[in-house]
PDB file of N, CA and C in Angstrom:
ATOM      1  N   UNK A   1      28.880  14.429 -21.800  1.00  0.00           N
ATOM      2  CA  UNK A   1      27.946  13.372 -21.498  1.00  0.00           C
ATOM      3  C   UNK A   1      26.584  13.923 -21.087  1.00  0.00           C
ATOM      4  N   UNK A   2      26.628  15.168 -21.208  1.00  0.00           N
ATOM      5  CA  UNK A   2      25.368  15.979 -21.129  1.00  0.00           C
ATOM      6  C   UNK A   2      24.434  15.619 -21.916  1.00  0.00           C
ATOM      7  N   UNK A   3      24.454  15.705 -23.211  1.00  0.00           N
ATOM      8  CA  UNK A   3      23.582  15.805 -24.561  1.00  0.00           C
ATOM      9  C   UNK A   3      22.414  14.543 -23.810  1.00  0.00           C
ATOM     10  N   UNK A   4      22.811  13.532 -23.751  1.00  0.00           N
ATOM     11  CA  UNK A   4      21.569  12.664 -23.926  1.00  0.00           C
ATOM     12  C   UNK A   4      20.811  12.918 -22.720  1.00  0.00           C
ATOM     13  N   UNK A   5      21.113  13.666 -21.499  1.00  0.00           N
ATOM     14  CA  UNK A   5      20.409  14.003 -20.331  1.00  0.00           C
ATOM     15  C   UNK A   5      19.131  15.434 -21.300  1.00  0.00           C
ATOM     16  N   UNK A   6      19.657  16.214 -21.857  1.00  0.00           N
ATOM     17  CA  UNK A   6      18.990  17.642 -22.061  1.00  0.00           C
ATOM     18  C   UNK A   6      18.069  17.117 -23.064  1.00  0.00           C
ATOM     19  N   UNK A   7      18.599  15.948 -23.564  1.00  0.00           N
ATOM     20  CA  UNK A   7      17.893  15.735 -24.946  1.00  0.00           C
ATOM     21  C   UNK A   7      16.402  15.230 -24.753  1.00  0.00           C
ATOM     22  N   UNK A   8      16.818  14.220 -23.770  1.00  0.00           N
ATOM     23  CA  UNK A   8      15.459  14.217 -23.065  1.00  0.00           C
ATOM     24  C   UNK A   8      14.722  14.526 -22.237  1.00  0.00           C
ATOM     25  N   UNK A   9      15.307  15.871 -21.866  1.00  0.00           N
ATOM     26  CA  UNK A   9      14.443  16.772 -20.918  1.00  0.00           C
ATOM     27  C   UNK A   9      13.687  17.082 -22.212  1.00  0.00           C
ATOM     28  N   UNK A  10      14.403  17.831 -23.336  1.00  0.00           N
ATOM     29  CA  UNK A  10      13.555  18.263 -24.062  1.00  0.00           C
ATOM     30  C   UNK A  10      12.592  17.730 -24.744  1.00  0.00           C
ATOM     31  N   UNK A  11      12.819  16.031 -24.492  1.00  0.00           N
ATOM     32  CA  UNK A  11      11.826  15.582 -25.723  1.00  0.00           C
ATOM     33  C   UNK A  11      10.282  15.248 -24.212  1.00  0.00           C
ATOM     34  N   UNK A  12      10.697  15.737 -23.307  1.00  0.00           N
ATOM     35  CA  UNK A  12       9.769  15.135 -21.710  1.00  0.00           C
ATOM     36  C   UNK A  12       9.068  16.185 -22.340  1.00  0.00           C
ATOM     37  N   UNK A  13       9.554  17.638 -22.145  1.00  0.00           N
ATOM     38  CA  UNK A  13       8.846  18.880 -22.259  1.00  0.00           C
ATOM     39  C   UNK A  13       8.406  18.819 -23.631  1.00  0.00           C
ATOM     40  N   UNK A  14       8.394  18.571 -24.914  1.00  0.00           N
ATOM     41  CA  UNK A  14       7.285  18.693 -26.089  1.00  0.00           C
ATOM     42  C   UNK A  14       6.520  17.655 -25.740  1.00  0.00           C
ATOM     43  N   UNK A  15       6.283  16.466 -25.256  1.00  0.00           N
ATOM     44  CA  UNK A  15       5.393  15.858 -24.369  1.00  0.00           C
ATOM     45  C   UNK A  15       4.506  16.600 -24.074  1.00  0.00           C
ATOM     46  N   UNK A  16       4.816  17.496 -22.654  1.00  0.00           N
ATOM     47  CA  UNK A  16       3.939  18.081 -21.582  1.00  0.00           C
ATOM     48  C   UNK A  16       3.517  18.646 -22.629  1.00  0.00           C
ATOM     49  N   UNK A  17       4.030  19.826 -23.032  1.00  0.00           N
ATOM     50  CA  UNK A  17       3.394  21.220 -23.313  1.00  0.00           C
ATOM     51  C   UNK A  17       3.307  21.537 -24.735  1.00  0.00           C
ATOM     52  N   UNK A  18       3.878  20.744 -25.703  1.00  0.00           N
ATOM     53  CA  UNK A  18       4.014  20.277 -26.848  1.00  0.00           C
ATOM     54  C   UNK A  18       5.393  20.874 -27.551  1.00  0.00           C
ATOM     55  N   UNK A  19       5.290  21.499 -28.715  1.00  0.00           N
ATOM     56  CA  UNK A  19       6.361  21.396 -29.501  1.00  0.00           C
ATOM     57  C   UNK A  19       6.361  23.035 -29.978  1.00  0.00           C
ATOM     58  N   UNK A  20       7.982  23.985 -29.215  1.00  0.00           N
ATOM     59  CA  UNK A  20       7.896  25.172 -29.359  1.00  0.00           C
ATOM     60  C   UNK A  20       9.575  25.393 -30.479  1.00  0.00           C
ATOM     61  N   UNK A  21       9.493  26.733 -30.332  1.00  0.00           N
ATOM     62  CA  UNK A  21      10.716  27.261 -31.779  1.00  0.00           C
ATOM     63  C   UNK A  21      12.131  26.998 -30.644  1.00  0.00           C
ATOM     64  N   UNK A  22      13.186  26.641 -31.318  1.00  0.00           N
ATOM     65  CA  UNK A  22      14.103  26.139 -30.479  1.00  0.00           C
ATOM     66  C   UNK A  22      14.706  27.251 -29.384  1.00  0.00           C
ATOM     67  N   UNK A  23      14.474  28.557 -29.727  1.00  0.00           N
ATOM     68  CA  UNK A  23      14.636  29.246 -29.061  1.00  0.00           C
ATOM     69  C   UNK A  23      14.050  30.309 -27.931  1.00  0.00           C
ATOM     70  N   UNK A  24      12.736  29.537 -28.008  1.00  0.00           N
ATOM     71  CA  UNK A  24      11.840  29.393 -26.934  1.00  0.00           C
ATOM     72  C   UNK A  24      12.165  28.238 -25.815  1.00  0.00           C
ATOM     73  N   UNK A  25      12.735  27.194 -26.468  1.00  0.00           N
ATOM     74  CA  UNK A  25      12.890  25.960 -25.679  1.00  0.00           C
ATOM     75  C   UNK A  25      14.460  25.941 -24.954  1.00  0.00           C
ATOM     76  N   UNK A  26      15.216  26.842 -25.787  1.00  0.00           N
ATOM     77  CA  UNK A  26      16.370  27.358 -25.324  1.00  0.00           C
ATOM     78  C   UNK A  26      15.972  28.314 -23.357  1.00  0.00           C
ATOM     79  N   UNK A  27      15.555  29.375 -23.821  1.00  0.00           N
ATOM     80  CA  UNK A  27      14.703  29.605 -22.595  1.00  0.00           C
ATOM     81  C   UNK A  27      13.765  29.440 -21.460  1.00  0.00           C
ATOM     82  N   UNK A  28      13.321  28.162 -22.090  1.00  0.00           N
ATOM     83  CA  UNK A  28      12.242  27.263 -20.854  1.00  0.00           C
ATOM     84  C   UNK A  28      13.328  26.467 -19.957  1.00  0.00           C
ATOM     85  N   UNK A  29      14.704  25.731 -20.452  1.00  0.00           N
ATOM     86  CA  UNK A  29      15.874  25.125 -20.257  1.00  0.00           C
ATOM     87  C   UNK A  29      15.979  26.119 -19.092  1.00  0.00           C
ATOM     88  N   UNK A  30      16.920  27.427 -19.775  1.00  0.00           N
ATOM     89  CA  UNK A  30      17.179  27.844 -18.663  1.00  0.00           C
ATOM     90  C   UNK A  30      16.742  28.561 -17.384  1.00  0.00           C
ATOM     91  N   UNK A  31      15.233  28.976 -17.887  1.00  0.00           N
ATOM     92  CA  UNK A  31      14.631  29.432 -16.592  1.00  0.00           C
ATOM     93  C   UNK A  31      14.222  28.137 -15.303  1.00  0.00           C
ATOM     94  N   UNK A  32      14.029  26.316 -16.168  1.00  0.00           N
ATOM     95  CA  UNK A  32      14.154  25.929 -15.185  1.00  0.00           C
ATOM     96  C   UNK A  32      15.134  25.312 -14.316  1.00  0.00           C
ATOM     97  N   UNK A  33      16.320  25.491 -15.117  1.00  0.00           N
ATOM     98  CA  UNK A  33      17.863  25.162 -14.858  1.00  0.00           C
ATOM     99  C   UNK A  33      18.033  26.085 -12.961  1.00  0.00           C
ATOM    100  N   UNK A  34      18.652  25.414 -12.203  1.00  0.00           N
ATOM    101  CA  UNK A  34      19.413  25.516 -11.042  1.00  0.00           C
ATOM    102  C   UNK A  34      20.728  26.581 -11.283  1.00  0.00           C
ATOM    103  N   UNK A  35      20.536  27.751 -10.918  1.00  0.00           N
ATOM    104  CA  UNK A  35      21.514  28.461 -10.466  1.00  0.00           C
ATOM    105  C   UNK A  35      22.572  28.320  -9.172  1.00  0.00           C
ATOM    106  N   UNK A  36      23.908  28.508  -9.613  1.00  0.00           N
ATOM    107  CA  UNK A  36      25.019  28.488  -8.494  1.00  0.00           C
ATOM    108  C   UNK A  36      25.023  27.255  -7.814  1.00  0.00           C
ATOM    109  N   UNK A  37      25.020  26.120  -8.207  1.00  0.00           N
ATOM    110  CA  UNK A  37      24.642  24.908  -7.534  1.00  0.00           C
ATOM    111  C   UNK A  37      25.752  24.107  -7.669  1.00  0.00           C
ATOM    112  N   UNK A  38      26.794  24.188  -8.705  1.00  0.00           N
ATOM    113  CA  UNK A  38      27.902  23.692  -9.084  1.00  0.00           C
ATOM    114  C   UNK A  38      28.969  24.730  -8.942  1.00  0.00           C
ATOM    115  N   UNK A  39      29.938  24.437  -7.808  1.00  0.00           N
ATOM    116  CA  UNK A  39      31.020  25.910  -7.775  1.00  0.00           C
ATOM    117  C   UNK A  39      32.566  25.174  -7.229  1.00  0.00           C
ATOM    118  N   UNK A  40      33.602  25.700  -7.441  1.00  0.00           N
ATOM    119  CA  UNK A  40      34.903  25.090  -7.286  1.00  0.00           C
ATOM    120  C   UNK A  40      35.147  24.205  -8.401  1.00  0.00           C
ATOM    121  N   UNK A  41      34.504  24.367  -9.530  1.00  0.00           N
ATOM    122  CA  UNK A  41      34.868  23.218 -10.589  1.00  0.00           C
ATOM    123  C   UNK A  41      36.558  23.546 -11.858  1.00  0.00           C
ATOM    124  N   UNK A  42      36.289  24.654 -11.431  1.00  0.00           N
ATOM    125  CA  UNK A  42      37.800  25.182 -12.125  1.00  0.00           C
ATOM    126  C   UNK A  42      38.960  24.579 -10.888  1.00  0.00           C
ATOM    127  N   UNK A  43      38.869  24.799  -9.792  1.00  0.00           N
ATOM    128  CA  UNK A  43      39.706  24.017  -8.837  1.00  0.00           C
ATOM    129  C   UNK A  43      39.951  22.530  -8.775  1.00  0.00           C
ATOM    130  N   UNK A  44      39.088  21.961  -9.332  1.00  0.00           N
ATOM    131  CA  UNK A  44      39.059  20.807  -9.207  1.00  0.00           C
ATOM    132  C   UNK A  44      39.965  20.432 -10.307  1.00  0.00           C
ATOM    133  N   UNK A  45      39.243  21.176 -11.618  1.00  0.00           N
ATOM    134  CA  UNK A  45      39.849  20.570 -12.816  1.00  0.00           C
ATOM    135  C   UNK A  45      41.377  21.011 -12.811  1.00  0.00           C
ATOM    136  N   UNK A  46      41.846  21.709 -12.104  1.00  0.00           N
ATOM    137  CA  UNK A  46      43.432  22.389 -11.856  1.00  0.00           C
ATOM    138  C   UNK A  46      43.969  21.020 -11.123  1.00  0.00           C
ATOM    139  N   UNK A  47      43.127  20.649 -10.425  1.00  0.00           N
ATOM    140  CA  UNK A  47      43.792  19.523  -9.033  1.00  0.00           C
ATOM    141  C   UNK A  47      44.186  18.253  -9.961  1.00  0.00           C
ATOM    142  N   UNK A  48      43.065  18.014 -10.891  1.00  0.00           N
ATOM    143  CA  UNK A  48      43.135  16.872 -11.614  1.00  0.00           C
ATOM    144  C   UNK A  48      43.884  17.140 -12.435  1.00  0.00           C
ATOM    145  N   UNK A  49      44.391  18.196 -13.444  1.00  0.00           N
ATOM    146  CA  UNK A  49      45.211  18.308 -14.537  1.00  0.00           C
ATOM    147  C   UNK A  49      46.964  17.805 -13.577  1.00  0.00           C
ATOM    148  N   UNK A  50      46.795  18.546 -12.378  1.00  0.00           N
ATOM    149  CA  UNK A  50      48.139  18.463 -11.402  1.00  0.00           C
ATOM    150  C   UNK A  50      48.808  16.881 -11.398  1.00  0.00           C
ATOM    151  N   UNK A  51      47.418  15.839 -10.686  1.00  0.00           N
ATOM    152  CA  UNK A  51      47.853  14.878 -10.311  1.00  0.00           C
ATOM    153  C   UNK A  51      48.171  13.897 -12.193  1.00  0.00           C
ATOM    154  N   UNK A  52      47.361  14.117 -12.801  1.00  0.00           N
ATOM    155  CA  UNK A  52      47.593  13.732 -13.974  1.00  0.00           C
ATOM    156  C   UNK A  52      49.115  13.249 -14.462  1.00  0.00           C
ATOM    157  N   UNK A  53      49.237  15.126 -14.326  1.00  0.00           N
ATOM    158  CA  UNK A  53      50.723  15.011 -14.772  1.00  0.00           C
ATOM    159  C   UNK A  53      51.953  14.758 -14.060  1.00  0.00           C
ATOM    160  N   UNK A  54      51.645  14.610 -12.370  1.00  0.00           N
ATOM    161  CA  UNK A  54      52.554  13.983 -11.673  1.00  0.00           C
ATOM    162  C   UNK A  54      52.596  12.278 -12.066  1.00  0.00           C
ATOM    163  N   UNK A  55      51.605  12.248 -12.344  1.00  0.00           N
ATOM    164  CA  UNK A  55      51.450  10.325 -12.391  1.00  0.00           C
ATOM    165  C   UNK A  55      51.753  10.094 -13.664  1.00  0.00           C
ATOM    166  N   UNK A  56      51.695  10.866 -14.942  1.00  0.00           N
ATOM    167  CA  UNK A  56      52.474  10.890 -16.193  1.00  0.00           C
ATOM    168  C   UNK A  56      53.944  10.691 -15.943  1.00  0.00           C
ATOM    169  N   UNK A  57      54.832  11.399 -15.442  1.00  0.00           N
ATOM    170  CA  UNK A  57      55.987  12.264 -15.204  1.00  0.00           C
ATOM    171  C   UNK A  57      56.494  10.665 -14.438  1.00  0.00           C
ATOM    172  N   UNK A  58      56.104  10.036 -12.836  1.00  0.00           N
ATOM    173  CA  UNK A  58      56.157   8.811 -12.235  1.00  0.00           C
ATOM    174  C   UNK A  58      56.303   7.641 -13.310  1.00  0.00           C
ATOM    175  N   UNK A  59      55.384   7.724 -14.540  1.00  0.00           N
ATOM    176  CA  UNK A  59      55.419   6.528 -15.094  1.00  0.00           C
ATOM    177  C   UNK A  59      56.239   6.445 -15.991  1.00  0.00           C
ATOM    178  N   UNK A  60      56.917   7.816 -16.763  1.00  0.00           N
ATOM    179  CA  UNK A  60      57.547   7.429 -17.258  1.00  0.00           C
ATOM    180  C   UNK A  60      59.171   7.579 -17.140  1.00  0.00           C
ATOM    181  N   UNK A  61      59.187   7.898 -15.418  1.00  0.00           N
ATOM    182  CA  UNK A  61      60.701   7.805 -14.576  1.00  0.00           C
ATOM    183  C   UNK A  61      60.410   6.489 -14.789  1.00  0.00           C
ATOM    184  N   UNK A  62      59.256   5.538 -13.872  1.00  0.00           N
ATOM    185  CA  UNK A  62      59.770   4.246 -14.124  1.00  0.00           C
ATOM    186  C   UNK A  62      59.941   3.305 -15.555  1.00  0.00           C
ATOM    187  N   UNK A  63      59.647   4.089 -16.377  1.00  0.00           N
ATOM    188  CA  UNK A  63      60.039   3.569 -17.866  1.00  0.00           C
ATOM    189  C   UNK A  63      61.017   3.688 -18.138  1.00  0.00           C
ATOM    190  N   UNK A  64      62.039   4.627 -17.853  1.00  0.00           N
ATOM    191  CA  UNK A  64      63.266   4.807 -18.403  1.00  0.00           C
ATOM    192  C   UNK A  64      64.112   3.686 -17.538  1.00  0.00           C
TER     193      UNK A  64
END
């Protein structure tokens, strides 16, 4: 659900500063991109795969 957020960063920035080779614009991205700001996300997604499949496993004890 990223794409349409970056998409229009990028179309903000050929705005400002106009219109560069994609791999210039690849690098403007990430120099102004936020480092280490998002962390524990592999934990999380472990926690959520967990409860998932406990509440899978629950629904279909009570199905049988």
């Amino acid at each position: 659900m990223a794409t349409p957020h970056v998409a229009g960063l990028i179309a903000y920035l050929i705005c400002l500063e106009g219109n560069v080779s994609p791999a210039e614009m690849s690098d403007k991205l990430k120099n102004l991109s936020l480092k280490g700001v998002l962390t524990g996300i592999r934990q999380l997604i472990s926690l959520y795969y967990v409860q998932f499949t406990l509440i899978r496993i629950i629904f279909q004890l009570q199905v049988l």
